[in-house]
C-alpha atoms as a PDB file:
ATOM      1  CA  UNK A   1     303.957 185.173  50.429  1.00  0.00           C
ATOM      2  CA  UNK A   2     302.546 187.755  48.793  1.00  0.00           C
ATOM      3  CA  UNK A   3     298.873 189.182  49.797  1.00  0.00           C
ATOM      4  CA  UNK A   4     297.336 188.231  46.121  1.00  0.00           C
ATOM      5  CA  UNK A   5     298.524 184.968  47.471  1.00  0.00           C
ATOM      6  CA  UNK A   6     296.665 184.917  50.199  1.00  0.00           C
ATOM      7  CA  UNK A   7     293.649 186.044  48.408  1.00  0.00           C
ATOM      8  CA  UNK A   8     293.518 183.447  46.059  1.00  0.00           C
ATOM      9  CA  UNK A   9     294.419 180.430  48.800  1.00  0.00           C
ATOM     10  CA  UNK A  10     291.409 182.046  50.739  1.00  0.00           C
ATOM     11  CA  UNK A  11     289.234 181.952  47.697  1.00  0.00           C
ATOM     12  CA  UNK A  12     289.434 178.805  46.532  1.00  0.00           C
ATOM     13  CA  UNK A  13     288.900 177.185  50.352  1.00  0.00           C
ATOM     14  CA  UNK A  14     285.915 179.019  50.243  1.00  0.00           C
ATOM     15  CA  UNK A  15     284.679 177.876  47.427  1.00  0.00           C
ATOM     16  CA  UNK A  16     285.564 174.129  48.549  1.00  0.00           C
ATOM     17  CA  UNK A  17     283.778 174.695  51.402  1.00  0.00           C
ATOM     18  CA  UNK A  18     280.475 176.098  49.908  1.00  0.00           C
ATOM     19  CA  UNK A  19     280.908 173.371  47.288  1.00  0.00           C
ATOM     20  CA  UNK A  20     281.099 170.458  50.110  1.00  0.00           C
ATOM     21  CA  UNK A  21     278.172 172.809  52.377  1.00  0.00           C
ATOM     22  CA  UNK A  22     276.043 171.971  49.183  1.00  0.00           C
ATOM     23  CA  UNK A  23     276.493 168.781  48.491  1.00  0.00           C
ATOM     24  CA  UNK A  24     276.185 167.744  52.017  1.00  0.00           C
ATOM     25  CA  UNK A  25     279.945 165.755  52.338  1.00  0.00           C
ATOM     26  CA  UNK A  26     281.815 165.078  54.641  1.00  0.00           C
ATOM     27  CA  UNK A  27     282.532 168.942  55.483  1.00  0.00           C
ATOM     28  CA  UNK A  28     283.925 169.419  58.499  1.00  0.00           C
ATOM     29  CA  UNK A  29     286.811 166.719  57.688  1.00  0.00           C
ATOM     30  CA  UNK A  30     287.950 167.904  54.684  1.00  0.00           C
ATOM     31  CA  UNK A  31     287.671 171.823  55.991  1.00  0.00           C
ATOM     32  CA  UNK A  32     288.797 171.493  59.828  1.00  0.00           C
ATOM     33  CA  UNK A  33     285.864 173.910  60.114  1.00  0.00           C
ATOM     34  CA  UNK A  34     282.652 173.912  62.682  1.00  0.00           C
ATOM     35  CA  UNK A  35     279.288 173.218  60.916  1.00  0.00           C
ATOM     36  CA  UNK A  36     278.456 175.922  61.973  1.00  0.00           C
ATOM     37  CA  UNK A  37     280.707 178.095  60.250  1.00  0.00           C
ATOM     38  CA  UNK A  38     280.798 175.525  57.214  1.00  0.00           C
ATOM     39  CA  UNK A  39     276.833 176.521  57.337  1.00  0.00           C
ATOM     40  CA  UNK A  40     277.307 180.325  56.621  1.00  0.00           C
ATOM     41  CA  UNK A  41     279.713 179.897  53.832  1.00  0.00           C
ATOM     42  CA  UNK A  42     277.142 177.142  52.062  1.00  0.00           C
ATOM     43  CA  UNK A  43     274.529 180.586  50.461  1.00  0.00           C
ATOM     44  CA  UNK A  44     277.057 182.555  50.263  1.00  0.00           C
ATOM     45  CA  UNK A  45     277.459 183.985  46.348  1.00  0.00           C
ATOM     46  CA  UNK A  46     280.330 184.388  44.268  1.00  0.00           C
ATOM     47  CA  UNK A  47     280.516 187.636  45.066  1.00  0.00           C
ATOM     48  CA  UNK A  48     280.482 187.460  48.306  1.00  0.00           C
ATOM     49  CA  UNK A  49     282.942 184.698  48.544  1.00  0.00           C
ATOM     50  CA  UNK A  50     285.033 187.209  46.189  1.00  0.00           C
ATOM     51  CA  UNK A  51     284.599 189.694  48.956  1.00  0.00           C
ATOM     52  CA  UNK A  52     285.182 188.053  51.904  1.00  0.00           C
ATOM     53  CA  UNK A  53     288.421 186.543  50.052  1.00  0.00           C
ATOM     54  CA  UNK A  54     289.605 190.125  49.178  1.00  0.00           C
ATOM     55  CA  UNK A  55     289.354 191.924  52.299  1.00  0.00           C
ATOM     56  CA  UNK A  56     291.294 189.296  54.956  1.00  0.00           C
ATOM     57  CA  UNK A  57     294.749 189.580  54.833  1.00  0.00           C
ATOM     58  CA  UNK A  58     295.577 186.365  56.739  1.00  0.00           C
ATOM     59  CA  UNK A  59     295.198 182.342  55.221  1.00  0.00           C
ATOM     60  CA  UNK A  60     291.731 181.230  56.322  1.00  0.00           C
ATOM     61  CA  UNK A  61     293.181 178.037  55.683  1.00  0.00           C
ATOM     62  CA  UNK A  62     294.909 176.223  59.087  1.00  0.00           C
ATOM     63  CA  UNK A  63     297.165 173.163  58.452  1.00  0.00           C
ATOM     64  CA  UNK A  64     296.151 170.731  61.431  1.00  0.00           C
ATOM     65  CA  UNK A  65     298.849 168.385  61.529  1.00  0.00           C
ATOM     66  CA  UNK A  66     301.359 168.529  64.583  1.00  0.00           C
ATOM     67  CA  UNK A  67     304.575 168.308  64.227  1.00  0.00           C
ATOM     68  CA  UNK A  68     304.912 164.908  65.065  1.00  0.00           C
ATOM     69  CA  UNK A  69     301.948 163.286  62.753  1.00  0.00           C
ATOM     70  CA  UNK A  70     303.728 165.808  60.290  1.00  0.00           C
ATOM     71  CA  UNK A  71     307.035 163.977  61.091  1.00  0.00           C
ATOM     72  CA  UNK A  72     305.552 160.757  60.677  1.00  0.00           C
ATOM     73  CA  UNK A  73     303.537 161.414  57.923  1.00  0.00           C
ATOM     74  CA  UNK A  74     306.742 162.353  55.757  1.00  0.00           C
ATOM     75  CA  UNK A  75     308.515 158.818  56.741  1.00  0.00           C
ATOM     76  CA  UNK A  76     305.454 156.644  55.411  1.00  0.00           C
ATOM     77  CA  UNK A  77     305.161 154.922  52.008  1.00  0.00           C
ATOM     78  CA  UNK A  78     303.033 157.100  49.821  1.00  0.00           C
ATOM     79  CA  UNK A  79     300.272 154.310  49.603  1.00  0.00           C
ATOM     80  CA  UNK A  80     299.479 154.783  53.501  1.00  0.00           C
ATOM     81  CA  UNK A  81     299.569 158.567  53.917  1.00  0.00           C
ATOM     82  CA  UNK A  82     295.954 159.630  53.075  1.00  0.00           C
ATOM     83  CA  UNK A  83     295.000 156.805  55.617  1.00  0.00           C
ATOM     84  CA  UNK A  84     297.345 157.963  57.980  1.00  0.00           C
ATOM     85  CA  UNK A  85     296.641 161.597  57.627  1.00  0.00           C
ATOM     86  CA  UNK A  86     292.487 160.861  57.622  1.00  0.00           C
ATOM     87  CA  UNK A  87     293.140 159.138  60.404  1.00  0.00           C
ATOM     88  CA  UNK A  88     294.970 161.320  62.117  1.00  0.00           C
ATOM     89  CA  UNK A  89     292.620 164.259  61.903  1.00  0.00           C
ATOM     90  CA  UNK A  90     289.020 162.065  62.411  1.00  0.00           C
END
């Protein structure tokens, strides 16, 4: 993966998560983040965002499945895997 790649991933999870921050959803599921952190990305700007983005060279995004709800998750019937996976990570 290239490090563009990586920008743009981290970009547009930031911008999910000051979109959900603003709206007041559900946050923290859909994110894996803390409030807390969710909280300083809700004010931040586009620029900002843009910035923050730019200048970290690593994913800011974390898959949280194990291995073994990953496992699982890949045998289901497509109908039950958001149910499963929600589940899973509530």
């Amino acid at each position: 993966m290239e490090r563009r790649d990586v920008q743009k991933i981290n970009r547009q999870f930031l911008l999910l998560t000051r979109q959900l921050a603003q709206e007041g959803r559900a946050a923290e599921v859909l994110t894996g983040l803390p409030r807390a952190v969710i909280d300083k990305i809700g004010p931040l700007d586009l620029d900002e965002i843009d910035e923050l983005a730019e200048t970290v060279p690593v994913s800011l995004y974390t898959f949280r499945l194990t291995d073994a709800a990953l496992n699982r998750l890949l045998q289901m019937p497509r109908e039950v895997k958001g149910t499963y996976a929600e589940a899973t990570l509530v």
